[in-house]
Protein backbone atom coordinates (compact mmCIF):
# COMPACT_ATOMS: atom_id res chain seq x y z
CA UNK A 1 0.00 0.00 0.00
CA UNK A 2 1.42 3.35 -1.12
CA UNK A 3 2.15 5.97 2.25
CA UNK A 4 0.18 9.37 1.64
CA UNK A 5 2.45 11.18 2.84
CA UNK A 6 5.61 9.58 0.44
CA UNK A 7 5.46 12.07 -1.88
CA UNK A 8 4.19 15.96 -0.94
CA UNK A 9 1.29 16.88 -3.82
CA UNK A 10 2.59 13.15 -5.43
CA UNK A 11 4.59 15.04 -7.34
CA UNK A 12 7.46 12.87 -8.96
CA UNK A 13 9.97 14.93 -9.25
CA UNK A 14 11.91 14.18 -6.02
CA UNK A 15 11.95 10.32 -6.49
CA UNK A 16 12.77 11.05 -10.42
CA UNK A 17 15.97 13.45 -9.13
CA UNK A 18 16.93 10.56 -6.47
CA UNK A 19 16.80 7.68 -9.35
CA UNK A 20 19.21 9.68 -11.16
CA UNK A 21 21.55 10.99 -8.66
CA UNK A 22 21.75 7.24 -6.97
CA UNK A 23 21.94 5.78 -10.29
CA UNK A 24 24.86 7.80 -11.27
CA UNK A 25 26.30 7.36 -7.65
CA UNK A 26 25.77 3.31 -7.60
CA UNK A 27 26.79 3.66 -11.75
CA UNK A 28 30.54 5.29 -10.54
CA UNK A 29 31.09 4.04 -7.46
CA UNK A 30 30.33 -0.17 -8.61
CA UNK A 31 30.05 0.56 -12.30
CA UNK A 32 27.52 0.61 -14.47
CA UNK A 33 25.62 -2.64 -13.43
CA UNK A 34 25.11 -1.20 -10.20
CA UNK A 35 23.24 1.87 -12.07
CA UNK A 36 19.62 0.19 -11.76
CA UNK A 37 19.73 -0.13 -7.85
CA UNK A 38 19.38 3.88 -7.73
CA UNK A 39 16.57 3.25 -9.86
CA UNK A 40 14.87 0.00 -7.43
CA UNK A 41 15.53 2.81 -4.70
CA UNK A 42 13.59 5.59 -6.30
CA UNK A 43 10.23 3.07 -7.40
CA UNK A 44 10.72 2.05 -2.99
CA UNK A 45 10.83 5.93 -2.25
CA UNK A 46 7.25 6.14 -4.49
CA UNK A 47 5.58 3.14 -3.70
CA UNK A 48 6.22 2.94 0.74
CA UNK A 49 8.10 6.43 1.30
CA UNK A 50 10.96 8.17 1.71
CA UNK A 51 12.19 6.72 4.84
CA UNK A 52 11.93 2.97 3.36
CA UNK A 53 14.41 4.52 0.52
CA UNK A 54 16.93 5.77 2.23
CA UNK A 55 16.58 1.79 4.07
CA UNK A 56 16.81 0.30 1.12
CA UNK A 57 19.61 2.18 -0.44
CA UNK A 58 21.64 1.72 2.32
CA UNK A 59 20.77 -2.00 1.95
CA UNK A 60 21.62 -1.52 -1.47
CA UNK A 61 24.98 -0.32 -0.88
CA UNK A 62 26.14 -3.10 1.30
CA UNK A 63 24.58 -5.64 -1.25
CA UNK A 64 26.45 -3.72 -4.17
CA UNK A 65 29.34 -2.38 -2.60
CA UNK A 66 30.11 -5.48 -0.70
CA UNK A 67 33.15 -5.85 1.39
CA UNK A 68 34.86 -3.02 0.30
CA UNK A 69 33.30 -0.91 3.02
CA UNK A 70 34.86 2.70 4.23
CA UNK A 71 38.31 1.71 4.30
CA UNK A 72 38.21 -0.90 1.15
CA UNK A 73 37.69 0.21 -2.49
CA UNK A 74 35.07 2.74 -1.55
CA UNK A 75 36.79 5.44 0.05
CA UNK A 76 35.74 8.46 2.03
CA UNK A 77 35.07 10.55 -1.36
CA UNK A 78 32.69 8.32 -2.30
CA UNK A 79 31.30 7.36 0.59
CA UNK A 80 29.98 11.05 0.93
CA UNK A 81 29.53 11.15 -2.76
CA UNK A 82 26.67 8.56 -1.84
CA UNK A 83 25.45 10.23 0.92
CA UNK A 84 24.57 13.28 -1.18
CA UNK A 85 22.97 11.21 -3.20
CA UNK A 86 20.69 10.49 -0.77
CA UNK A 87 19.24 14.38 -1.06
CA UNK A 88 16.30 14.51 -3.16
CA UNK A 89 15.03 11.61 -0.85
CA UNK A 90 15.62 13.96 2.41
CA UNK A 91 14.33 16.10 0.82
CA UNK A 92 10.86 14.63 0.07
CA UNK A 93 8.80 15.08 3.19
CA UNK A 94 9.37 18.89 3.44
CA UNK A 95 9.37 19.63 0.07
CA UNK A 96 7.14 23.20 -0.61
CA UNK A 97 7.60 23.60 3.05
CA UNK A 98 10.46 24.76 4.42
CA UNK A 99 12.07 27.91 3.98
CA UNK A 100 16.29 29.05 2.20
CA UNK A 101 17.46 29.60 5.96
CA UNK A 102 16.06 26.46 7.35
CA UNK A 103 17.63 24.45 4.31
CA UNK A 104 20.78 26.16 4.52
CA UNK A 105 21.32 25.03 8.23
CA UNK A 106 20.31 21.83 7.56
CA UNK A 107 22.37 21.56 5.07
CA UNK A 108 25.38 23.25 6.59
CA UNK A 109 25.10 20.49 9.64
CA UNK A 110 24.70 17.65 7.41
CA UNK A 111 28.06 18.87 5.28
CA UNK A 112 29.57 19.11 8.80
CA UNK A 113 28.37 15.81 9.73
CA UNK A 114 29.90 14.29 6.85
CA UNK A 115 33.46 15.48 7.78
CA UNK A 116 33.31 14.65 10.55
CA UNK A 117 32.61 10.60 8.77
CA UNK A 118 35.15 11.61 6.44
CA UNK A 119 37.30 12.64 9.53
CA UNK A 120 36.57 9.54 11.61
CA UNK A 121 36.18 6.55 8.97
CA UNK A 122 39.76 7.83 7.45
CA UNK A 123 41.81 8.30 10.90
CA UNK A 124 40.58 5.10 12.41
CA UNK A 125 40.57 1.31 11.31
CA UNK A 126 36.77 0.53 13.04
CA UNK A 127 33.22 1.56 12.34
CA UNK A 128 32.54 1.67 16.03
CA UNK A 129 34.73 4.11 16.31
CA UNK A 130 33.10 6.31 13.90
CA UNK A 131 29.96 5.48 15.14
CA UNK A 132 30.62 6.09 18.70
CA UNK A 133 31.98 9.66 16.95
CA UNK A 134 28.76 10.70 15.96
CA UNK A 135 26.69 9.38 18.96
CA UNK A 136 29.00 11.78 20.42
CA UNK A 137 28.68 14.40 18.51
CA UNK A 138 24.57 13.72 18.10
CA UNK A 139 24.70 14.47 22.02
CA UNK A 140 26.52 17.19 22.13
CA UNK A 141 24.58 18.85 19.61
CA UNK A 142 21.54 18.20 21.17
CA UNK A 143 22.31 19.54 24.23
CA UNK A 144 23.47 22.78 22.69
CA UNK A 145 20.18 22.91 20.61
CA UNK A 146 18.12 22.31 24.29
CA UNK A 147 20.33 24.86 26.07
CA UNK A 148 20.03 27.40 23.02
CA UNK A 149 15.96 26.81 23.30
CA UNK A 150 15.64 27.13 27.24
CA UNK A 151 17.77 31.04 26.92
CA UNK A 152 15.55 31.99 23.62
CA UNK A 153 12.24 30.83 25.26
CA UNK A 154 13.41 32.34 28.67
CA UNK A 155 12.96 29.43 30.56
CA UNK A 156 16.26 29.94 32.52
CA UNK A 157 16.78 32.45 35.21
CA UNK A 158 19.79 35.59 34.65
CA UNK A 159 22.51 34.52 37.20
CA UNK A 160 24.85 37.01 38.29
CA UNK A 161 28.49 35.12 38.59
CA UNK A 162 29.87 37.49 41.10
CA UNK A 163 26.88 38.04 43.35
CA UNK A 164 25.98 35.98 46.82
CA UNK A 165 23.23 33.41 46.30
């Protein structure tokens, strides 16, 4: 049964964008008999949703990519040259809806989450260590993002640091 929400307006443009950017990204990172697994991806991203898509392309990946992993034949580069792929199906659910600054932020912390892959999966020999990176830096993040909401909705008292308590 096709989700309602998959696709905003069921417009196809998204899932048409994603087909071709994962084609081309399966296409030169496995070669060109990979190509059609960007295309499976896109008909998943239609038919359940964008969520299932960005599953199954991950799925995908390991099926396709194999062994090779982060620090095999598929290096960093194309590792995030996959990931970007991945856009139009991010995309999808707010598509019409959010605004240039919103997107740019978003976009800005997902380009910093990348290096910080690109950072980890090259300096290090195990994915737990680049996972554990980005627990870490998922926390600290969000508690930054809590703190900065408490001071803008003024939900924490003004504490003067030299005066008696």
């Amino acid at each position: 049964m096709a989700d309602p929400e998959a696709t905003p307006g069921r417009s196809l443009a998204l899932p048409a964008v994603a087909g071709a950017t994962l084609a081309a990204a399966f296409g030169w990172i496995a070669g060109p008999i990979a190509a059609p697994a960007g295309v499976a991806v896109a008909a998943v991203a239609v038919l359940v949703g964008p969520g299932a898509a960005i599953l199954a392309a991950h799925v995908a990946a390991i099926a396709v990519f194999g062994s090779a992993g982060v620090a095999g034949t598929v290096g960093p580069v194309a590792t995030v040259a996959f990931e970007t792929a991945l856009a139009p199906l991010i995309a999808m659910p707010v598509a019409g809806r959010v605004h240039l600054p919103d997107a740019a932020i978003a976009w800005l912390a997902a380009a910093g989450l990348a290096g910080i892959v690109v950072i980890a999966a090259s300096s290090t020999d195990g994915l737990w260590s680049v996972a554990a990176t980005l627990v870490a830096v998922a926390a600290l993040g969000s508690y930054g993002l809590h703190r900065f909401e408490l001071v803008t909705l003024g939900l924490v008292a003004d504490v003067d640091p030299g005066g008696d308590r």
